[in-house]
PDB file of N, CA and C in Angstrom:
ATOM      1  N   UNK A   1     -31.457 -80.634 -32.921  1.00  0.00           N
ATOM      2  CA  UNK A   1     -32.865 -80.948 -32.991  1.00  0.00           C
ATOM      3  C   UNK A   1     -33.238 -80.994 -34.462  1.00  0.00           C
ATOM      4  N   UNK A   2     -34.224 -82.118 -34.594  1.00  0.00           N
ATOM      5  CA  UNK A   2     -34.335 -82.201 -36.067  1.00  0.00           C
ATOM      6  C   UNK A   2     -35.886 -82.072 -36.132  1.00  0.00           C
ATOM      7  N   UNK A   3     -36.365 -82.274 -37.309  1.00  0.00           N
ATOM      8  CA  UNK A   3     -38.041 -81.948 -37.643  1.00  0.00           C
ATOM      9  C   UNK A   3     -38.223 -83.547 -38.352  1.00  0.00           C
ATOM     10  N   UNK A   4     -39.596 -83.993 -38.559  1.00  0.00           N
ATOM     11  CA  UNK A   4     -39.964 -85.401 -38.920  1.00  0.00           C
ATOM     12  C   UNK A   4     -38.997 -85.269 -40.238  1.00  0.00           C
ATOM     13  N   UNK A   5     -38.512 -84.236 -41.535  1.00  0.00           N
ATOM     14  CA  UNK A   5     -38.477 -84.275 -42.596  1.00  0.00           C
ATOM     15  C   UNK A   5     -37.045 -84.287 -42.596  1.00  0.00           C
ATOM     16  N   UNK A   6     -36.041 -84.225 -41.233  1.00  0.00           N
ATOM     17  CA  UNK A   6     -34.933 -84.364 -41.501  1.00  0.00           C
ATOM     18  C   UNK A   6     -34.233 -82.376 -41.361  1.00  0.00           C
ATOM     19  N   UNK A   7     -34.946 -81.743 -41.316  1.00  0.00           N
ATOM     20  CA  UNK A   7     -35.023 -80.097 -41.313  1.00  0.00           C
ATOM     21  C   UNK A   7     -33.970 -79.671 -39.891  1.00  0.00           C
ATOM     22  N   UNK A   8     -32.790 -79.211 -39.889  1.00  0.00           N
ATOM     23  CA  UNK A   8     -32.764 -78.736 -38.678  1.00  0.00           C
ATOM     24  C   UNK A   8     -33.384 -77.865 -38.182  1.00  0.00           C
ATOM     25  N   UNK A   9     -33.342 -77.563 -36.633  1.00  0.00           N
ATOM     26  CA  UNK A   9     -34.205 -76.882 -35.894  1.00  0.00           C
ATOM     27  C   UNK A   9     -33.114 -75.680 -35.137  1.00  0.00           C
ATOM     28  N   UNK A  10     -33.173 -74.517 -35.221  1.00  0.00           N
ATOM     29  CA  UNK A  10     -32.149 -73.712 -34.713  1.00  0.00           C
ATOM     30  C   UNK A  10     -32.299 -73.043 -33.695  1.00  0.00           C
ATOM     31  N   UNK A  11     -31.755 -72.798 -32.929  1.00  0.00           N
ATOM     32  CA  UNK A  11     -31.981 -72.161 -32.040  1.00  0.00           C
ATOM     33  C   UNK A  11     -31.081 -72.240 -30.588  1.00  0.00           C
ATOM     34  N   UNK A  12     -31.502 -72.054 -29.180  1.00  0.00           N
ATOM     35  CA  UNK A  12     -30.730 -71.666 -28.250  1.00  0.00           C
ATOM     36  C   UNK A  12     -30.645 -72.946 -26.923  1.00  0.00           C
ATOM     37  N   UNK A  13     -29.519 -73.675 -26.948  1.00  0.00           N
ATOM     38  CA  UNK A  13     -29.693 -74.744 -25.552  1.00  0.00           C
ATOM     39  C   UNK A  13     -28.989 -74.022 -24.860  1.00  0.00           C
ATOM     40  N   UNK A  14     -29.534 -74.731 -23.242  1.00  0.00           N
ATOM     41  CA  UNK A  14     -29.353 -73.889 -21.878  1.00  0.00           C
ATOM     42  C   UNK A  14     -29.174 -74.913 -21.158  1.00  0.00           C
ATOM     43  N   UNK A  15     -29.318 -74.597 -19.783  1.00  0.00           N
ATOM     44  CA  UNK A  15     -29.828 -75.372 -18.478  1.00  0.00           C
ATOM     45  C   UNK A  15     -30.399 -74.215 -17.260  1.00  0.00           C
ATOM     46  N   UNK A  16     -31.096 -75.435 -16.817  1.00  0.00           N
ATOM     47  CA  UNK A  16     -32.022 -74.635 -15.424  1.00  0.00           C
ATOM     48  C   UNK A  16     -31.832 -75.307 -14.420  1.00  0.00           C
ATOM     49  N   UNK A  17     -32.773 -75.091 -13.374  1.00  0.00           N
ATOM     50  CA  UNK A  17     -32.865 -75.817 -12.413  1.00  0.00           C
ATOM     51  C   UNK A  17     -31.143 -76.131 -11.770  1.00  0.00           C
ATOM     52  N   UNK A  18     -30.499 -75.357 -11.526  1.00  0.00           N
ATOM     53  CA  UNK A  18     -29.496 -75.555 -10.920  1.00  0.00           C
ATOM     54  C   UNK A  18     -28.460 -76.644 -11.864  1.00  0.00           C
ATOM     55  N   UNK A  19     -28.769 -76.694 -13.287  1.00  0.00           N
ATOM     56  CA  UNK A  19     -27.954 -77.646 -13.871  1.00  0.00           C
ATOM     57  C   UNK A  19     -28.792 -79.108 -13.986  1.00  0.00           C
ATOM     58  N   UNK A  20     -29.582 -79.392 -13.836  1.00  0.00           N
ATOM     59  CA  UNK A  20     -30.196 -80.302 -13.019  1.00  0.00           C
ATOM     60  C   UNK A  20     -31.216 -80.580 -14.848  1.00  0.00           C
ATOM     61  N   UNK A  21     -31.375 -79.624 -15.072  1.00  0.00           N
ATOM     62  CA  UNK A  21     -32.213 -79.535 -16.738  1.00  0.00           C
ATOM     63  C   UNK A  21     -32.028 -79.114 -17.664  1.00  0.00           C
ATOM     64  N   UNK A  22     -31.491 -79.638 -19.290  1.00  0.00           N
ATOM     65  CA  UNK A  22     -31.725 -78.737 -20.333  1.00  0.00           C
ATOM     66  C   UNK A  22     -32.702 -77.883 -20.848  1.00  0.00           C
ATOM     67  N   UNK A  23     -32.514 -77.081 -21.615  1.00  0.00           N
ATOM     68  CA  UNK A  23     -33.544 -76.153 -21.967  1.00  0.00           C
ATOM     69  C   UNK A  23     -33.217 -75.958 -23.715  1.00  0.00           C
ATOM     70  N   UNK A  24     -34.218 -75.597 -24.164  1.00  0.00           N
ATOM     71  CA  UNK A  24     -34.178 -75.441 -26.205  1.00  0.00           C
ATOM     72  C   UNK A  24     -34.572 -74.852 -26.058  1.00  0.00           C
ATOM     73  N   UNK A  25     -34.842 -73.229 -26.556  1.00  0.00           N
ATOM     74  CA  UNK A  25     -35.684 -72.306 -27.203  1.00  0.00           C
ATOM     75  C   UNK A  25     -34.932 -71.757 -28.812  1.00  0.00           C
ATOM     76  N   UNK A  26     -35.904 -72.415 -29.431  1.00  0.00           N
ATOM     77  CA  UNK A  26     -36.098 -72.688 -30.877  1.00  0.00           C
ATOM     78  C   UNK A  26     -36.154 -71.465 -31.385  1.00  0.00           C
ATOM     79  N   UNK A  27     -35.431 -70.789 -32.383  1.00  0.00           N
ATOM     80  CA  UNK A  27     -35.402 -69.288 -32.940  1.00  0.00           C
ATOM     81  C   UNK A  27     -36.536 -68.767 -33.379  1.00  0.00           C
ATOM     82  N   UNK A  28     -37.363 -70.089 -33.935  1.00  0.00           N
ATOM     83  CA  UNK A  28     -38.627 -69.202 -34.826  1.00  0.00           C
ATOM     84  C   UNK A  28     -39.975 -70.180 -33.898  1.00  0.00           C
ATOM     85  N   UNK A  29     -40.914 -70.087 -33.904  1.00  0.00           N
ATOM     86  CA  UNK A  29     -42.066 -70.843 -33.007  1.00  0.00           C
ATOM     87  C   UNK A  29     -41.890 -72.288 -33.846  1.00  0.00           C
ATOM     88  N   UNK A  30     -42.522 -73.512 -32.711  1.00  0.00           N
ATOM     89  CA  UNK A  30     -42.580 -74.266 -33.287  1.00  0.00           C
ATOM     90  C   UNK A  30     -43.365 -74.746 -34.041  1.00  0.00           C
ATOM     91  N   UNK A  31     -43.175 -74.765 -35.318  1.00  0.00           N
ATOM     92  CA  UNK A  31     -44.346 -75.428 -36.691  1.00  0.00           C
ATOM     93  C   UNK A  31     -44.826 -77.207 -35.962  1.00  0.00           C
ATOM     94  N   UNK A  32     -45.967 -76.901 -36.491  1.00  0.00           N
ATOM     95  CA  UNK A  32     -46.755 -78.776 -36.509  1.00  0.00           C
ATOM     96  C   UNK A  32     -46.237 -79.583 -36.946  1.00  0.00           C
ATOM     97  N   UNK A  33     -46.041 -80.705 -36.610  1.00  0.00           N
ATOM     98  CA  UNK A  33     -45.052 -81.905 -37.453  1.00  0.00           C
ATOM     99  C   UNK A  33     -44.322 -82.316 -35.943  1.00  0.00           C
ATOM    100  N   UNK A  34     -43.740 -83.560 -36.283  1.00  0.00           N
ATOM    101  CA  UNK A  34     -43.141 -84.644 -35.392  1.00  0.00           C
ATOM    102  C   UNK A  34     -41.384 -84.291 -35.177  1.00  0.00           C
ATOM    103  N   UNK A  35     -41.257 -84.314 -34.103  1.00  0.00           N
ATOM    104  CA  UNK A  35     -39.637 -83.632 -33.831  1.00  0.00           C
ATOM    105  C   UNK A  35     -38.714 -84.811 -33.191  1.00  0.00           C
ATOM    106  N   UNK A  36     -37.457 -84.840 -33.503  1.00  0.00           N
ATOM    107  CA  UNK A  36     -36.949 -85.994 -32.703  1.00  0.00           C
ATOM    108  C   UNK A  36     -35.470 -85.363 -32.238  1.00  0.00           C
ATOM    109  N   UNK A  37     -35.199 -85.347 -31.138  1.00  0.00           N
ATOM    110  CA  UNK A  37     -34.462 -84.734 -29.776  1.00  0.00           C
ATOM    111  C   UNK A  37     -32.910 -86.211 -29.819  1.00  0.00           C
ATOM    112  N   UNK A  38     -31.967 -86.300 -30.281  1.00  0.00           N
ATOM    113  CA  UNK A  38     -30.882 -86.999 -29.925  1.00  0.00           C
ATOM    114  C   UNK A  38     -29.933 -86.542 -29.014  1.00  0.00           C
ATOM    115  N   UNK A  39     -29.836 -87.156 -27.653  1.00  0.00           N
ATOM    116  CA  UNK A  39     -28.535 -86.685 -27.068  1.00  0.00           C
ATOM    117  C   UNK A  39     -27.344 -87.630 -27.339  1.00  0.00           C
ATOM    118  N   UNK A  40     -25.998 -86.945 -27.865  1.00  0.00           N
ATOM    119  CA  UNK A  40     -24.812 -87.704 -28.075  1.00  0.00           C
ATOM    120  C   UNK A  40     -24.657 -88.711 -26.574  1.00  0.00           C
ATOM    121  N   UNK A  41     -24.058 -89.800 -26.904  1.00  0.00           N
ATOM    122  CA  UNK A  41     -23.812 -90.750 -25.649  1.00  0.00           C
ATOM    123  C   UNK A  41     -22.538 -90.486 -25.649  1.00  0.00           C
ATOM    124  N   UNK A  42     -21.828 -89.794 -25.932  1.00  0.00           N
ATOM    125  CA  UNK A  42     -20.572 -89.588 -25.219  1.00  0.00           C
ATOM    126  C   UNK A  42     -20.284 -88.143 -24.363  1.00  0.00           C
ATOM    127  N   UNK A  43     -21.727 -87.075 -24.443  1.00  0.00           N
ATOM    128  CA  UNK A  43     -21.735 -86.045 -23.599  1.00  0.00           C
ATOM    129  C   UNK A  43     -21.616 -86.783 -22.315  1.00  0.00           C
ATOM    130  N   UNK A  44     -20.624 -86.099 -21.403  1.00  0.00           N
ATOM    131  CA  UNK A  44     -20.576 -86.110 -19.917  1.00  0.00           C
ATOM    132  C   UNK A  44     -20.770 -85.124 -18.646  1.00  0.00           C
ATOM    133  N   UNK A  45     -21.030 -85.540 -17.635  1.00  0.00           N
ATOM    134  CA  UNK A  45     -21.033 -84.559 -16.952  1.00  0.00           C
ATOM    135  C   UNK A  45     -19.344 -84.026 -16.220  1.00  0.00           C
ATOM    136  N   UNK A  46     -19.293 -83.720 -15.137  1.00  0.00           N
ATOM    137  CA  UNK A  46     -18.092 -83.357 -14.697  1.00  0.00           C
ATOM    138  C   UNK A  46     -17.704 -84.758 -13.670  1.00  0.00           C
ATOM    139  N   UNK A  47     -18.589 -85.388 -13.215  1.00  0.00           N
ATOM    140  CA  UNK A  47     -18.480 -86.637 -12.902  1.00  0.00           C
ATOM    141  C   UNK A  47     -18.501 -88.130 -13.676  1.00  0.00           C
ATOM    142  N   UNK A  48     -18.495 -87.836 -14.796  1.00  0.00           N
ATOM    143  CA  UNK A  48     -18.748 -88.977 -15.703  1.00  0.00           C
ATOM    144  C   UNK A  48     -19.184 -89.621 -16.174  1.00  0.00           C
ATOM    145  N   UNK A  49     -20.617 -89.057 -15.427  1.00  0.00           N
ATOM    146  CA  UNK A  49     -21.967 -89.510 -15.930  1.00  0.00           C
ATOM    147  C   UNK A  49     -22.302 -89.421 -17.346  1.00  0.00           C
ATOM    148  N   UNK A  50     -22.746 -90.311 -18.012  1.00  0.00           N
ATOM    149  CA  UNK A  50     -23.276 -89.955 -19.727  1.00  0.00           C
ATOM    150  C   UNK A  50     -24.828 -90.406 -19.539  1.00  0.00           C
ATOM    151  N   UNK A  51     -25.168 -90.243 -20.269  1.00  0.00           N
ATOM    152  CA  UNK A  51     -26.840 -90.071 -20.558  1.00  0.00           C
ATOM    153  C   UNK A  51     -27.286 -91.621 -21.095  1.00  0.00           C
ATOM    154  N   UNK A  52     -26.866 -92.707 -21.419  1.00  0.00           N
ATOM    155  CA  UNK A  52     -27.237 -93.719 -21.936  1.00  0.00           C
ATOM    156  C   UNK A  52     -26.519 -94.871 -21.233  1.00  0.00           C
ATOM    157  N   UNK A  53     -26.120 -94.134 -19.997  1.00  0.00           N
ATOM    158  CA  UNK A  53     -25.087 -95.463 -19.627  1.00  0.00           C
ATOM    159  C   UNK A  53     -25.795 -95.154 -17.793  1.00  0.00           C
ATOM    160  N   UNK A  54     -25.936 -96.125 -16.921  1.00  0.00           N
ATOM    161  CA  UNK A  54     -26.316 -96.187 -15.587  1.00  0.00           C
ATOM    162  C   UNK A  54     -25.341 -95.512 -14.877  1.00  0.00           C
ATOM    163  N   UNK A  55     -25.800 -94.618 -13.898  1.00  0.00           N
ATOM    164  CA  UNK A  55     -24.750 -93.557 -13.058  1.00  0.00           C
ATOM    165  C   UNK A  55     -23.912 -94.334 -12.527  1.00  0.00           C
ATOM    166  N   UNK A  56     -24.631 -95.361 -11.633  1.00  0.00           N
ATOM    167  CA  UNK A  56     -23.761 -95.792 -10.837  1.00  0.00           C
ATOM    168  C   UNK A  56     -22.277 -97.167 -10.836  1.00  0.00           C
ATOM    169  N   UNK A  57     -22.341 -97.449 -12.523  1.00  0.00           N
ATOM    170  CA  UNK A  57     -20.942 -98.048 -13.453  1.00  0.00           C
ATOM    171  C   UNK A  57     -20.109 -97.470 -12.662  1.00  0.00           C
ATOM    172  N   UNK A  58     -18.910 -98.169 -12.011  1.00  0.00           N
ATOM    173  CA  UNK A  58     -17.571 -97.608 -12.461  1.00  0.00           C
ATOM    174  C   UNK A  58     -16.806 -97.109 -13.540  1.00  0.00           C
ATOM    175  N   UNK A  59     -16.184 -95.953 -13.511  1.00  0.00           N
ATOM    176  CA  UNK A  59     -16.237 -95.835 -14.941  1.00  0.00           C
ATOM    177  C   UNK A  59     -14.922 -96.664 -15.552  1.00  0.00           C
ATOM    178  N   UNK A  60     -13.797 -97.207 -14.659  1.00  0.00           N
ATOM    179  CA  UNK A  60     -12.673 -98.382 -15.232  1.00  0.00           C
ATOM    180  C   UNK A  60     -13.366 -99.466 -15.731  1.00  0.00           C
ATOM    181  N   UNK A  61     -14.438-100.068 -15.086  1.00  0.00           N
ATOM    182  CA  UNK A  61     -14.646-101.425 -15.307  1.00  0.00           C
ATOM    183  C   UNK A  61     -15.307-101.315 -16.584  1.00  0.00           C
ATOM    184  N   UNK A  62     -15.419-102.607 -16.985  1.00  0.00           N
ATOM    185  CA  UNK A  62     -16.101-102.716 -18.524  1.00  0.00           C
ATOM    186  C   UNK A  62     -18.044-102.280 -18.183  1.00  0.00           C
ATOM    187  N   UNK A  63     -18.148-101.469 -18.503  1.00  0.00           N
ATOM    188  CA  UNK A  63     -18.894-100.742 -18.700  1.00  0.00           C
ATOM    189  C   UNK A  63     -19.785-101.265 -19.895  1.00  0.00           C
ATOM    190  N   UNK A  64     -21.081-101.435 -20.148  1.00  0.00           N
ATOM    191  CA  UNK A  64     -21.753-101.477 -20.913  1.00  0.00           C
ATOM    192  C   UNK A  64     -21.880-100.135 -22.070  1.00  0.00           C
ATOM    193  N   UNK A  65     -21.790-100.208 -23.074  1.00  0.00           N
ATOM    194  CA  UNK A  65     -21.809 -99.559 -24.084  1.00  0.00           C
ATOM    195  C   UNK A  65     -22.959 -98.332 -24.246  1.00  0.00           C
ATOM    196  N   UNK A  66     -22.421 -96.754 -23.916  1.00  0.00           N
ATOM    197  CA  UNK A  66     -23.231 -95.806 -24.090  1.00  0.00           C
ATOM    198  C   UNK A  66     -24.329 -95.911 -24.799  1.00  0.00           C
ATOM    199  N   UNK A  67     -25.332 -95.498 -25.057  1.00  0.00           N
ATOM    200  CA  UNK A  67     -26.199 -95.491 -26.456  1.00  0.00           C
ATOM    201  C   UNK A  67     -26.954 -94.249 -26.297  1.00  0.00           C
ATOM    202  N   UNK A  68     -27.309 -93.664 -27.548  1.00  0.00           N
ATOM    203  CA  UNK A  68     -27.708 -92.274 -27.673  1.00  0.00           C
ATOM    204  C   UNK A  68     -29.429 -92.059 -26.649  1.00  0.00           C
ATOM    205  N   UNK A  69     -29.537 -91.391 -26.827  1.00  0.00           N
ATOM    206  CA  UNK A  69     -30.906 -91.428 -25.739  1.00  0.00           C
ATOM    207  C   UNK A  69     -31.839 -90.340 -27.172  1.00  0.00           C
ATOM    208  N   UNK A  70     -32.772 -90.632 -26.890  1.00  0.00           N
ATOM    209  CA  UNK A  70     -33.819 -90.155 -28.046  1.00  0.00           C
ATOM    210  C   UNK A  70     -35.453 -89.983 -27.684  1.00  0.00           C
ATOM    211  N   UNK A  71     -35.616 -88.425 -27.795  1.00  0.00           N
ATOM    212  CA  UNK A  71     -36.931 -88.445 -27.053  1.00  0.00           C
ATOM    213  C   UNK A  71     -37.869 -87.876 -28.511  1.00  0.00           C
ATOM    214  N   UNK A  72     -38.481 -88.457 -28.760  1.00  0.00           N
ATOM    215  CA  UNK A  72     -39.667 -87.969 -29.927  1.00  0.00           C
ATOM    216  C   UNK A  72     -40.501 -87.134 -29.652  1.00  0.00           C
ATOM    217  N   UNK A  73     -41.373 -86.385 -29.891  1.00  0.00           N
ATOM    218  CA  UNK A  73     -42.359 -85.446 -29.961  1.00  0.00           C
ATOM    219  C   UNK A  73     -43.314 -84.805 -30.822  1.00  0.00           C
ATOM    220  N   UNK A  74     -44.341 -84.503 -30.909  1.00  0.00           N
ATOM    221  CA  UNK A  74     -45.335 -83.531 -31.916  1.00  0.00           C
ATOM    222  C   UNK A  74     -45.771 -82.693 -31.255  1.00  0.00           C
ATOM    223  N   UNK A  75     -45.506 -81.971 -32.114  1.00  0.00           N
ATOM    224  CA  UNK A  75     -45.964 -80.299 -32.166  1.00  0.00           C
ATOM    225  C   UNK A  75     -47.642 -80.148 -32.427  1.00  0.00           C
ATOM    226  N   UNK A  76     -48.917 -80.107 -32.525  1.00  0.00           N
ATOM    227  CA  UNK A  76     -49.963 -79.691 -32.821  1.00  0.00           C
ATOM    228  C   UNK A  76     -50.374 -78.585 -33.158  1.00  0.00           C
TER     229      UNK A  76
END
């Protein structure tokens, strides 16, 4: 996790919800300013699922090309 200024953000990833959700809890509270969240496109699950690519690909066939997934945010 990064901060608008390029700053890493430290702290603790998880999951909940039966696996089903990540979780961040950030070491120190979160300061104001714009945050931007990258998940690697080559994380998988135990089925082969990646995060930037459609579940239901085969994963032999030519496959369209992973791409990182990126969620933005501000803090107030």
């Amino acid at each position: 996790m990064k901060s608008d200024t390029g700053a890493e953000v430290s702290g603790v990833p998880g999951e909940s919800a039966n696996e089903t959700r990540f979780t961040f809890t950030p070491e120190e509270p979160w300061s104001p300013g714009s945050y931007r969240l990258l998940v690697d496109p080559e994380i998988e699950d135990l089925a082969g699922n990646k995060p930037g690519r459609r579940f239901d690909e085969e994963i032999g066939r030519a496959a369209s090309s992973p791409r990182a997934v990126e969620l933005l945010f501000e803090v107030r």
